[in-house]
Protein backbone atom coordinates (compact mmCIF):
# COMPACT_ATOMS: atom_id res chain seq x y z
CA UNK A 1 44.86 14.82 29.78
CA UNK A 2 42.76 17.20 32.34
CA UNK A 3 39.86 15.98 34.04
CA UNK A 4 37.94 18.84 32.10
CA UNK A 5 39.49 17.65 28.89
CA UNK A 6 38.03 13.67 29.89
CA UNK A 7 34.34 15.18 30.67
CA UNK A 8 34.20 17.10 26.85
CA UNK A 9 35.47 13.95 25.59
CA UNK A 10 33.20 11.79 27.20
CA UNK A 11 29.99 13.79 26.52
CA UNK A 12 31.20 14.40 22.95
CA UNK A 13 31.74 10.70 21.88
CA UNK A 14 28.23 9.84 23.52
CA UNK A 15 26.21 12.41 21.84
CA UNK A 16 28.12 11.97 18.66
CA UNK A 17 27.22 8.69 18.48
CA UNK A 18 23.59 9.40 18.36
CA UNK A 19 24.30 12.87 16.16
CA UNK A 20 26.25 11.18 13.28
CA UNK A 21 23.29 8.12 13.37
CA UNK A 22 25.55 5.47 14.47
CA UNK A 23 22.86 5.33 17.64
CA UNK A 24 19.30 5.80 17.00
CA UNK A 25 18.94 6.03 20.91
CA UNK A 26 21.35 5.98 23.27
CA UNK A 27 20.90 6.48 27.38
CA UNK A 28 23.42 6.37 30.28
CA UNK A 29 22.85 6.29 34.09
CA UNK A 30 22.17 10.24 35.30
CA UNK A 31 24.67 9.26 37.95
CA UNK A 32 27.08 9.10 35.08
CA UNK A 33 26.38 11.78 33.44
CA UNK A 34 26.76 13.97 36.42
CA UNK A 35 29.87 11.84 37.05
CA UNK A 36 31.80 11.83 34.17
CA UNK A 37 29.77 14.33 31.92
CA UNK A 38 30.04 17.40 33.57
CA UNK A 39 26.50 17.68 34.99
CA UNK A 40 23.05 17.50 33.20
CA UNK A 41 23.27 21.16 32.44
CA UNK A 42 27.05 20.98 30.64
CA UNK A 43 25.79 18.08 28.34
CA UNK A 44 22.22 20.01 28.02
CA UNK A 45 24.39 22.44 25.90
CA UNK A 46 26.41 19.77 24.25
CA UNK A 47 23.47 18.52 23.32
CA UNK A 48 21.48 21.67 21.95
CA UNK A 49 24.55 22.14 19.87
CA UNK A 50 24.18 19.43 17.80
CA UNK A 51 20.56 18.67 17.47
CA UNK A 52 20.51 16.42 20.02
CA UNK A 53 16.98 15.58 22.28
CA UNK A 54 17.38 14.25 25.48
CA UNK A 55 14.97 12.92 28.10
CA UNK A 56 15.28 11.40 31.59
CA UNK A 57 13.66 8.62 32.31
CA UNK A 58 13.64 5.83 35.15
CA UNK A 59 14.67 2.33 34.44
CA UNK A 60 12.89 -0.61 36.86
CA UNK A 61 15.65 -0.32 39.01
CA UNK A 62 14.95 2.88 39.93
CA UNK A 63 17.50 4.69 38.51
CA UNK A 64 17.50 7.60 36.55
CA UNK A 65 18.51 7.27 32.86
CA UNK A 66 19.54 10.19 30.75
CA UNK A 67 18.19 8.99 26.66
CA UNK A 68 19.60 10.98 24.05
CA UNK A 69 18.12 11.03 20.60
CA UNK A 70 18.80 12.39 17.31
CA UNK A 71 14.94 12.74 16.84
CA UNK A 72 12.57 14.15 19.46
CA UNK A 73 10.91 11.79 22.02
CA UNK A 74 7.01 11.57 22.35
CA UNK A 75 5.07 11.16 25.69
CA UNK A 76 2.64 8.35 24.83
CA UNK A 77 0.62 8.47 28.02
């Protein structure tokens, strides 16, 4: 399989997961998703196709967490 062919498949199955409900909320490292994923912008799309939100966030580590959501996140404060 091509390395193109792993990144769709990889993005896919995530978002997916939170599109078909089987994840309320899922998240995965920004590193990863850049990684693996294609880039932020390649699983933006992904995403927009199927009615997926997503939000970066940073975990107490200090790294950067991509969330994805079926539903769309709220900024408390």
């Amino acid at each position: 399989m091509s390395e193109t062919a792993d990144t769709n498949r990889w993005a896919d199955e995530w978002l997916d997961s939170v599109a078909n409900g089987s994840n309320t909320m899922s998240q995965r490292k920004l590193s990863s998703v850049e990684l693996r994923g294609g880039g932020i912008e390649f699983v933006k799309k992904i995403a927009e196709s199927k009615g997926v939100h997503l939000l970066i966030i940073e975990d107490d580590k200090g790294n950067e967490l991509v969330a994805a959501s079926a539903k769309p996140f709220r900024v408390v404060c």
